[in-house]
Protein backbone atom coordinates (compact mmCIF):
# COMPACT_ATOMS: atom_id res chain seq x y z
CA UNK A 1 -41.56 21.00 57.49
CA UNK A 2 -43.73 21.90 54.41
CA UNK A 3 -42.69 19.37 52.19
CA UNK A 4 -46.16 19.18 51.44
CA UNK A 5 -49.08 21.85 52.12
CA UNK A 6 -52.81 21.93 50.76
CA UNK A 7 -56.02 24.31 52.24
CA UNK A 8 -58.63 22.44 53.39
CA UNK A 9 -61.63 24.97 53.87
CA UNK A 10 -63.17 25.75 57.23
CA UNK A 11 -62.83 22.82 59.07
CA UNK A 12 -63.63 24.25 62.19
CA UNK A 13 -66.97 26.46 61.77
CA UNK A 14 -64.83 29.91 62.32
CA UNK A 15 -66.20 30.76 58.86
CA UNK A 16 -62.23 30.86 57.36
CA UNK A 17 -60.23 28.63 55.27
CA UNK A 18 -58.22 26.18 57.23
CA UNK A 19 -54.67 24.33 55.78
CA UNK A 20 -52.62 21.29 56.10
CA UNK A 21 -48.73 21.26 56.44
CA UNK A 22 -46.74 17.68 55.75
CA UNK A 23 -43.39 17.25 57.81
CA UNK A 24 -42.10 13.94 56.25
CA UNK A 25 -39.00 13.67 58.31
CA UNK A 26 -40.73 14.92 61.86
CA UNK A 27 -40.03 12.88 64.98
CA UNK A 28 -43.83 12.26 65.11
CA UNK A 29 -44.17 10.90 69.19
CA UNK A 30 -40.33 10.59 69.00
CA UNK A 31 -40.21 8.51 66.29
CA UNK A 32 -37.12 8.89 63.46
CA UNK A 33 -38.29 10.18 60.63
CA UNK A 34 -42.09 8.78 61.17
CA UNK A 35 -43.30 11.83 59.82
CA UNK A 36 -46.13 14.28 60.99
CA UNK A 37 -49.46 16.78 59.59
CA UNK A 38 -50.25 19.63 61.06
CA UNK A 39 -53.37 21.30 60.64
CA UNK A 40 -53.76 24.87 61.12
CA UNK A 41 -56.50 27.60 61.94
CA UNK A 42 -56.70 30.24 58.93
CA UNK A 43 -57.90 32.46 60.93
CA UNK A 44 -54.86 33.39 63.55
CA UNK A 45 -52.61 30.18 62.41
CA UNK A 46 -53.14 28.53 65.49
CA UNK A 47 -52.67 24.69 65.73
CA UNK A 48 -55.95 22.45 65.55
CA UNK A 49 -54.07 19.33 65.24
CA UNK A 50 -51.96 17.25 64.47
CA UNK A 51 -51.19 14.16 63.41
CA UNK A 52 -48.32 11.68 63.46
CA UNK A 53 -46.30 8.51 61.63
CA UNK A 54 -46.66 5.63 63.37
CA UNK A 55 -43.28 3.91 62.98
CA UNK A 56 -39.92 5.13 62.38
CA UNK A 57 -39.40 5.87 58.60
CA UNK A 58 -42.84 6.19 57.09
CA UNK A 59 -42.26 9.29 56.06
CA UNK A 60 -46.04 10.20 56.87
CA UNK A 61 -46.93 13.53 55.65
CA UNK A 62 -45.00 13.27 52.62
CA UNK A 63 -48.22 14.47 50.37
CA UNK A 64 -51.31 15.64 51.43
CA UNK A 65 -54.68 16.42 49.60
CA UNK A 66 -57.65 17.82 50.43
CA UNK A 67 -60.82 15.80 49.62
CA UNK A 68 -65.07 16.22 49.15
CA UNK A 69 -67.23 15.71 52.68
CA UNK A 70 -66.93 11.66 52.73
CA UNK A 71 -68.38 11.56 55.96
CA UNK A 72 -71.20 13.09 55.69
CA UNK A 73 -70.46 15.96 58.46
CA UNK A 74 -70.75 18.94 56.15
CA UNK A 75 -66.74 19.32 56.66
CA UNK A 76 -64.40 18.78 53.90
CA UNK A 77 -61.77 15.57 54.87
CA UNK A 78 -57.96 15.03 53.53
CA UNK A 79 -55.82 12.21 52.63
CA UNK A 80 -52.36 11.30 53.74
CA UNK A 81 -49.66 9.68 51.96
CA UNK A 82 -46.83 7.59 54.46
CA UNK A 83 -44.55 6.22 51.03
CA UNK A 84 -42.12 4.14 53.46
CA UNK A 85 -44.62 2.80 56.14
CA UNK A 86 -44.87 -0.69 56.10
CA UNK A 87 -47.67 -2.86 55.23
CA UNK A 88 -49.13 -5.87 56.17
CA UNK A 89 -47.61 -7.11 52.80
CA UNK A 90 -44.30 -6.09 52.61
CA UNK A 91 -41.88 -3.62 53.60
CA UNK A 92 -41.64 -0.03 52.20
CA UNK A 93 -44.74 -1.05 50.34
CA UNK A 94 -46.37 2.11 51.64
CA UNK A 95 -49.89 3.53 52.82
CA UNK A 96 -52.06 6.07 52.58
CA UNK A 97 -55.09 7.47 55.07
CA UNK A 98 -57.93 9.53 54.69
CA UNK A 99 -58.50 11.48 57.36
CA UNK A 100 -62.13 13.44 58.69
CA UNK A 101 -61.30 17.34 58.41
CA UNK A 102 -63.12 18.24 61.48
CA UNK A 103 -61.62 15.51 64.00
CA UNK A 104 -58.53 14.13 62.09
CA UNK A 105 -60.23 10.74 62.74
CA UNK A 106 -58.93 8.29 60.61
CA UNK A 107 -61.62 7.09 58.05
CA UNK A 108 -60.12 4.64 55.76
CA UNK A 109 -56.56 3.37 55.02
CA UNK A 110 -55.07 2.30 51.88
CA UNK A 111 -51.91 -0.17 52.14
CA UNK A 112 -49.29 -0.89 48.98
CA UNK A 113 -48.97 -4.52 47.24
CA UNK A 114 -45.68 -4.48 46.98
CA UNK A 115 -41.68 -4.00 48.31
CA UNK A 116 -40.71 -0.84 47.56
CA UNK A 117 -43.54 0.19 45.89
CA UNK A 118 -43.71 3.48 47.64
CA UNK A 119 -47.35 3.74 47.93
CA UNK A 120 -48.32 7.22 48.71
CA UNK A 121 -46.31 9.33 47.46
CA UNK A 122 -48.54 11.03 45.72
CA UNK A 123 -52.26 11.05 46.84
CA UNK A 124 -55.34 13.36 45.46
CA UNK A 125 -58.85 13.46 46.66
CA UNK A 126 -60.05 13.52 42.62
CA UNK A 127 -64.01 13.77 43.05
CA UNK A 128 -66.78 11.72 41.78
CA UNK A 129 -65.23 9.35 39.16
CA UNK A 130 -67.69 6.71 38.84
CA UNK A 131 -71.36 8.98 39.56
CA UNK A 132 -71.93 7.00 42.64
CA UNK A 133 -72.37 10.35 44.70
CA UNK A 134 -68.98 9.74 46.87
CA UNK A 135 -66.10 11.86 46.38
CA UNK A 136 -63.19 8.97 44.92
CA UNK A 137 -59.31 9.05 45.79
CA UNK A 138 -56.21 8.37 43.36
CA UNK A 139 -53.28 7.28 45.32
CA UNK A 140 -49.76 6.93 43.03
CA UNK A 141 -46.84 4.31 43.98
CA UNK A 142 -44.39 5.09 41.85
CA UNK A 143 -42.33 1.63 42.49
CA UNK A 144 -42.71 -2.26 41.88
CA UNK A 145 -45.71 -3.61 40.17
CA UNK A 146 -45.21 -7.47 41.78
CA UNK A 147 -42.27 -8.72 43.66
CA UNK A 148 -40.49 -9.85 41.18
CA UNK A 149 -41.69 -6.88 38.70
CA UNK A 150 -39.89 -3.71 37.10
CA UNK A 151 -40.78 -0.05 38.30
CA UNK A 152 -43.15 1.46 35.20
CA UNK A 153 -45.08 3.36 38.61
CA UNK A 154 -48.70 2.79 39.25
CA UNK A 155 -52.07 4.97 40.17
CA UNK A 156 -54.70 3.52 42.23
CA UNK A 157 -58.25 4.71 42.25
CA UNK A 158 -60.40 4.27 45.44
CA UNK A 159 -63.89 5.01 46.05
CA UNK A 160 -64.72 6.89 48.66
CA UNK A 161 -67.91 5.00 49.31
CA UNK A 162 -66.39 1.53 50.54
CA UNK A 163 -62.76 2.47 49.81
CA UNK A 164 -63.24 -0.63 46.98
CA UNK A 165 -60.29 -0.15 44.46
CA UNK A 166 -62.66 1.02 41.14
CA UNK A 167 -58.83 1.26 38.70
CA UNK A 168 -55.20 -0.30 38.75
CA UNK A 169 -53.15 1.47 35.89
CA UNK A 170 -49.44 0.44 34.73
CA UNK A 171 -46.97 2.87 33.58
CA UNK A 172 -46.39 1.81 30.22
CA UNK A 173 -42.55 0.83 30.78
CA UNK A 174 -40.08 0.51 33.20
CA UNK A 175 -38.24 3.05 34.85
CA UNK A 176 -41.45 5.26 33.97
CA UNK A 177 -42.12 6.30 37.26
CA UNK A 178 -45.53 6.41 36.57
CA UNK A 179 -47.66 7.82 39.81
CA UNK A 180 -44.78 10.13 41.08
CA UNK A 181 -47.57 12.85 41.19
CA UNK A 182 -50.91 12.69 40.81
CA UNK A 183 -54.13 15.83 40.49
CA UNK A 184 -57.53 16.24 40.59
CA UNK A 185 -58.70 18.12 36.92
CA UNK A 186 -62.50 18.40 37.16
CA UNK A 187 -64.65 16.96 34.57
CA UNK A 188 -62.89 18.42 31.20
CA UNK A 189 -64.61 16.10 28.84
CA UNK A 190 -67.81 17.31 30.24
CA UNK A 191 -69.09 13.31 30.51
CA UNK A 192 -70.06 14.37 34.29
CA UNK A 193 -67.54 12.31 36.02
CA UNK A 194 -64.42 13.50 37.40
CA UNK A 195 -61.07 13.23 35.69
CA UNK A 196 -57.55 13.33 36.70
CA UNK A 197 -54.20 13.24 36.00
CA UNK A 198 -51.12 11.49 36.16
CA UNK A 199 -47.04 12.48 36.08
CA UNK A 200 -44.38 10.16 34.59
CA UNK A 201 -41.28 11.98 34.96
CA UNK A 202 -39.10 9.08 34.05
């Protein structure tokens, strides 16, 4: 419990700032290790809700960022990152879902390429990137780049408008670990757009 933790804002009109706590290795509905997300009142730390892995292992919960409104709903919404949940692609490819602050209705999902890509392990809600007007999402997977690749680490970049990918980027060379953590920065080049950053720490 805690392995990963992020506020939120007031998600549910009490006029205080709410927060998100990941459990990665929770028996979510009595799953092993499915992972679970808890989201808390700021107010008198009462539960809201919660949310939970759906199969054994995913490790849901492992990072958690807050995002902009993408609903529309006036209510600040969060992304999940489940590195070990299987995909429709492979297994251990991971996923990723971004949630709706005030219901914890899922909104869109996100699902790794590859085996043991690990998908999710890092996940930021990064802003407007591409000055479309809807807050984007940068999702690491810090594994495989094919099947039959090495492991330099990859970063995603979603937009939060259609959830279309808008960037793919490589770690430069294997073993990199590219996409092990990724952050929101702001606009620091003061081009209008978003930026963001990415760790590497092999």
């Amino acid at each position: 419990f805690g392995k990963s933790v992020c506020s939120v804002g007031d998600i549910n009109g009490d006029h205080m700032d709410d927060f998100l706590v990941g459990a990665d290795f929770a028996e979510g509905g009595g799953l092993d290790d499915s992972g679970s997300v808890f989201m808390y009142s700021g107010l008198d730390g009462s539960l809201v809700y919660r949310l939970d892995g759906a199969s054994n292992g995913d490790k849901f919960g492992g990072d958690i960022s807050a995002t902009d409104d993408v609903d529309g709903d006036g209510v600040k919404d969060f992304i999940v990152g489940a590195r070990f949940a299987d995909a429709a692609v492979a297994k251990d490819a991971g996923l990723a879902f971004l949630y709706s602050g005030a219901t914890g209705v899922e909104l869109m999902r996100f699902q790794g390429q590859t085996l043991n890509g690990f998908f999710g392990i890092s996940v930021a809600g990064v802003g407007d990137t591409n000055l479309d007007g809807a807050p984007d999402f940068l999702i690491g997977s810090r594994g495989k780049v094919s099947s039959s690749g090495n492991l330099p680490g990859n970063a995603w970049l979603y937009s939060g408008a259609d959830s279309s990918l808008i960037r793919h980027t490589v770690g430069p060379i294997s073993g990199d670990l590219f996409g092990d953590e990724v952050s929101a920065l702001g606009d620091i080049n003061g081009d209008g757009a978003a930026d963001y950053m990415v760790g590497a720490p092999g």
